[in-house]
C-alpha atoms as a PDB file:
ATOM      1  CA  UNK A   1     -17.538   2.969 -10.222  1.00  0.00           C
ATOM      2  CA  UNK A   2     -17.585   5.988  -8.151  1.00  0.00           C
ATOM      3  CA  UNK A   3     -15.182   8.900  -8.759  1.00  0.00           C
ATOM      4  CA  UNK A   4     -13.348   8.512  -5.197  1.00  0.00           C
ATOM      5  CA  UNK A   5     -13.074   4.686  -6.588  1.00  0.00           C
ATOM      6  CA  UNK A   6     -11.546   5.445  -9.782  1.00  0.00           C
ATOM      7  CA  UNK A   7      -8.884   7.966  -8.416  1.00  0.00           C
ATOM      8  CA  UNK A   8      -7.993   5.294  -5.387  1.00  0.00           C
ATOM      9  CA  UNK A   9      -7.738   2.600  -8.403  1.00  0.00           C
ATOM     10  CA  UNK A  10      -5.491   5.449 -10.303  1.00  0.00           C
ATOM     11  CA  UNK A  11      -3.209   5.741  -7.021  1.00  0.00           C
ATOM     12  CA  UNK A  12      -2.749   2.259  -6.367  1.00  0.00           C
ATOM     13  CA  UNK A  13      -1.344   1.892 -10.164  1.00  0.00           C
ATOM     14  CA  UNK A  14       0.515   4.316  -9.600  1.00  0.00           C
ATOM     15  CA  UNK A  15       2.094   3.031  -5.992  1.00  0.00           C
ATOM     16  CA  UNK A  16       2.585  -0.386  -8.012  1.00  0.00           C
ATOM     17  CA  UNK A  17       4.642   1.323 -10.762  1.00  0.00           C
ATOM     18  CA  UNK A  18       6.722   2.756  -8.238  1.00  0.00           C
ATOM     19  CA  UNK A  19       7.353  -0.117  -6.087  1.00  0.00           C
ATOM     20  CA  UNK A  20       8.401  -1.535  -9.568  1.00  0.00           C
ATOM     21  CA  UNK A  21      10.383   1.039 -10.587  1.00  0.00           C
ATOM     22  CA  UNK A  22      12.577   0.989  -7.101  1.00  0.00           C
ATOM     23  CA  UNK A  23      12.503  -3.074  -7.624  1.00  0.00           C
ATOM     24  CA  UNK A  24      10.188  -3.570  -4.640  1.00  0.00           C
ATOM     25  CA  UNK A  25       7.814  -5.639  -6.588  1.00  0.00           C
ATOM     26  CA  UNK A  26       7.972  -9.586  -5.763  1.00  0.00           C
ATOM     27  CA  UNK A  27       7.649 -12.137  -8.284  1.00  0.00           C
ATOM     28  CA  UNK A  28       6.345 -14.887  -5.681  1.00  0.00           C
ATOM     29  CA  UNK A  29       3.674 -14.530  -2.440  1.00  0.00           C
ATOM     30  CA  UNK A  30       4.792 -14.796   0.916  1.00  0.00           C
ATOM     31  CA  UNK A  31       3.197 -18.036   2.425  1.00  0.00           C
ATOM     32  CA  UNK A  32      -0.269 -17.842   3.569  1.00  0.00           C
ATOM     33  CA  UNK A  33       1.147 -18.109   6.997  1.00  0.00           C
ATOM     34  CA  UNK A  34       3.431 -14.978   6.622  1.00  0.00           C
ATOM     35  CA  UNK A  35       0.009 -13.243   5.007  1.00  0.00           C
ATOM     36  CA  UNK A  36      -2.479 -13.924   8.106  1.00  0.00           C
ATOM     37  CA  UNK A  37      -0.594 -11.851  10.394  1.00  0.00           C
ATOM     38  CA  UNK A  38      -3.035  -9.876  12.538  1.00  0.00           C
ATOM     39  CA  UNK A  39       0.137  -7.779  13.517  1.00  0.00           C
ATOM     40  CA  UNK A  40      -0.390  -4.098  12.566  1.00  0.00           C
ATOM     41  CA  UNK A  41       1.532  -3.493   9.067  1.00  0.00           C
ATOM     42  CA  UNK A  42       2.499  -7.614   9.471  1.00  0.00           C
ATOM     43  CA  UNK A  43       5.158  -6.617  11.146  1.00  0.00           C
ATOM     44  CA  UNK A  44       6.132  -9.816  12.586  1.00  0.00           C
ATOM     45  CA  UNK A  45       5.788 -11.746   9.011  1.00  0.00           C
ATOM     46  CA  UNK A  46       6.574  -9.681   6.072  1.00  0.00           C
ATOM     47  CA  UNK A  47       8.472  -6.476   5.262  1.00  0.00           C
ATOM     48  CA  UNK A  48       6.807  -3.381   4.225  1.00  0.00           C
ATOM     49  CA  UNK A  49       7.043  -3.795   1.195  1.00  0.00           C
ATOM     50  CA  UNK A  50       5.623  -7.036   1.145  1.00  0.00           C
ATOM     51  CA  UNK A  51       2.918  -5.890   2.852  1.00  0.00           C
ATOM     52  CA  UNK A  52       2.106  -3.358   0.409  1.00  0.00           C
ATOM     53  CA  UNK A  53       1.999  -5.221  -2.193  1.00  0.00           C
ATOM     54  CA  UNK A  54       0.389  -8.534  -0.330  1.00  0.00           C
ATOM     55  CA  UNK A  55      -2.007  -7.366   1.744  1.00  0.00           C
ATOM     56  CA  UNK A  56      -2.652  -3.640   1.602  1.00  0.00           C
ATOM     57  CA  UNK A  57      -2.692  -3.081  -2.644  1.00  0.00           C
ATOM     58  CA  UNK A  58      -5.027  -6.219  -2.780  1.00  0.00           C
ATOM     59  CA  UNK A  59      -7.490  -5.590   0.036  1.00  0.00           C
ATOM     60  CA  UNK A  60      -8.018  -1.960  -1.930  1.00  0.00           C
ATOM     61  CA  UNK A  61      -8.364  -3.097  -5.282  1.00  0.00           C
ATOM     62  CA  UNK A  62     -11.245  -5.542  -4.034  1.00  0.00           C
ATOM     63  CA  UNK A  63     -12.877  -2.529  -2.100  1.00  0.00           C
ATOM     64  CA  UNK A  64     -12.639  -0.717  -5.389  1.00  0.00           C
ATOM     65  CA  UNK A  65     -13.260  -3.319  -7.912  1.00  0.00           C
ATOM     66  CA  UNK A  66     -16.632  -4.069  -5.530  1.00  0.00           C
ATOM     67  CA  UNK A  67     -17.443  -0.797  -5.250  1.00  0.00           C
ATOM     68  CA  UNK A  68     -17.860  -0.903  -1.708  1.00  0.00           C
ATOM     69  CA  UNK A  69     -17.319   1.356   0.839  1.00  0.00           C
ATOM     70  CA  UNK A  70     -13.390   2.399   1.482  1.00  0.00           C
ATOM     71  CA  UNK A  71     -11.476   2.912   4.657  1.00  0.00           C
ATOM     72  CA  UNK A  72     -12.418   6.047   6.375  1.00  0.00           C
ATOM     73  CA  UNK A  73      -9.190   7.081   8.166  1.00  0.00           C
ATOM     74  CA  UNK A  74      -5.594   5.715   6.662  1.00  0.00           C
ATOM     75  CA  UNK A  75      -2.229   6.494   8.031  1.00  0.00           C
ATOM     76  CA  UNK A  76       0.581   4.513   5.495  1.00  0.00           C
ATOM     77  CA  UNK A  77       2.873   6.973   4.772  1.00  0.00           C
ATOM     78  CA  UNK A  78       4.558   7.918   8.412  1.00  0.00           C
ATOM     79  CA  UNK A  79       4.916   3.505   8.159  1.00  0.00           C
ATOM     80  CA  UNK A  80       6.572   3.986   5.097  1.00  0.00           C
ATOM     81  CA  UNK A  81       9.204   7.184   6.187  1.00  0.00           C
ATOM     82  CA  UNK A  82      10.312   4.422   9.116  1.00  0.00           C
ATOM     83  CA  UNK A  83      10.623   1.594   7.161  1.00  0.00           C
ATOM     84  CA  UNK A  84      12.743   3.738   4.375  1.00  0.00           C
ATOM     85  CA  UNK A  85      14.902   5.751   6.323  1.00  0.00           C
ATOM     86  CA  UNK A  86      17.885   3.810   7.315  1.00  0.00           C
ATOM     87  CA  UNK A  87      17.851   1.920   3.610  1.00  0.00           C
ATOM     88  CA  UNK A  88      19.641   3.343   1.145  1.00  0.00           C
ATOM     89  CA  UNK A  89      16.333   3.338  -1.402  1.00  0.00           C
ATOM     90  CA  UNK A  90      15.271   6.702  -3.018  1.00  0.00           C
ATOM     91  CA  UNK A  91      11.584   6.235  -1.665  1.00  0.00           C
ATOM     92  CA  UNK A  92      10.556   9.722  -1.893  1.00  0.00           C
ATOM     93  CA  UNK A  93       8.272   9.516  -4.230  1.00  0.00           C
ATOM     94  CA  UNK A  94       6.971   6.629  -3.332  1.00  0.00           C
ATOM     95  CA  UNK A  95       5.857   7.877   0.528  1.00  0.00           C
ATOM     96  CA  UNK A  96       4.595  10.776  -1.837  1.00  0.00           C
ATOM     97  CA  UNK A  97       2.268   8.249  -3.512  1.00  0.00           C
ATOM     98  CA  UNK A  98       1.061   6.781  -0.645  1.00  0.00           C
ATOM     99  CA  UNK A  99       0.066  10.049   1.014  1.00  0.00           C
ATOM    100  CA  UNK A 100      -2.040  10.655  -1.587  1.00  0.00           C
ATOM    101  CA  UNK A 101      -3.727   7.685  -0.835  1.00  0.00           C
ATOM    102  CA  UNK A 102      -3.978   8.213   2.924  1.00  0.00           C
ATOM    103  CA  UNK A 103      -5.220  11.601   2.045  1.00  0.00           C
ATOM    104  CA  UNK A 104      -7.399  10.219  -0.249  1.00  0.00           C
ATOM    105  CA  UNK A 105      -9.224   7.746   2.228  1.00  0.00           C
ATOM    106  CA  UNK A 106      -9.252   9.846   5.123  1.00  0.00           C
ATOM    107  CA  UNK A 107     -11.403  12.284   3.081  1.00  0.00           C
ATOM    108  CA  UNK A 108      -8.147  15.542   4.212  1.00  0.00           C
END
């Protein structure tokens, strides 16, 4: 495992530990219906949260656990800010997490 795969594996722990912290963290999956979405963000099937954990957490652990080549260019965080700010859900920390990822992957 390359460095850059070990600290994206270390970041995505550590977005998982916060989404279970703030009790984002669901015990059952969506349906595979809700997951095949080819909405940006599955916007028209799951919430953000959901998504996180569903879709976007999974698709980078493969990429890492594979070693192959990750995303060039990611932009989660400003997704994040809009989904959090009218809920009453101290997500700073999380959006923190996951701009260290999107800095991460888009090599800034």
């Amino acid at each position: 495992m390359t460095n850059r795969h070990l600290v994206v594996a270390e970041a995505l722990f550590e977005l998982e530990r916060e989404m279970r912290s703030l009790e984002l963290w669901e015990s059952q999956s969506p349906s595979r219906e809700a997951l095949a979405s080819s909405q940006p963000f599955a916007v028209d099937t799951l919430r953000f949260p959901q998504w996180l954990q569903f879709i976007f957490i999974p698709r980078l652990y493969q990429l890492v656990e594979h070693r192959s080549s990750l995303p060039v260019d990611c932009g989660v965080a400003p997704m994040a800010e809009e989904y959090f700010r009218p809920l009453s859900v101290n997500s700073d920390q999380l959006v923190n997490q996951l701009q260290e990822i999107d800095q991460l992957l888009s090599h800034k």
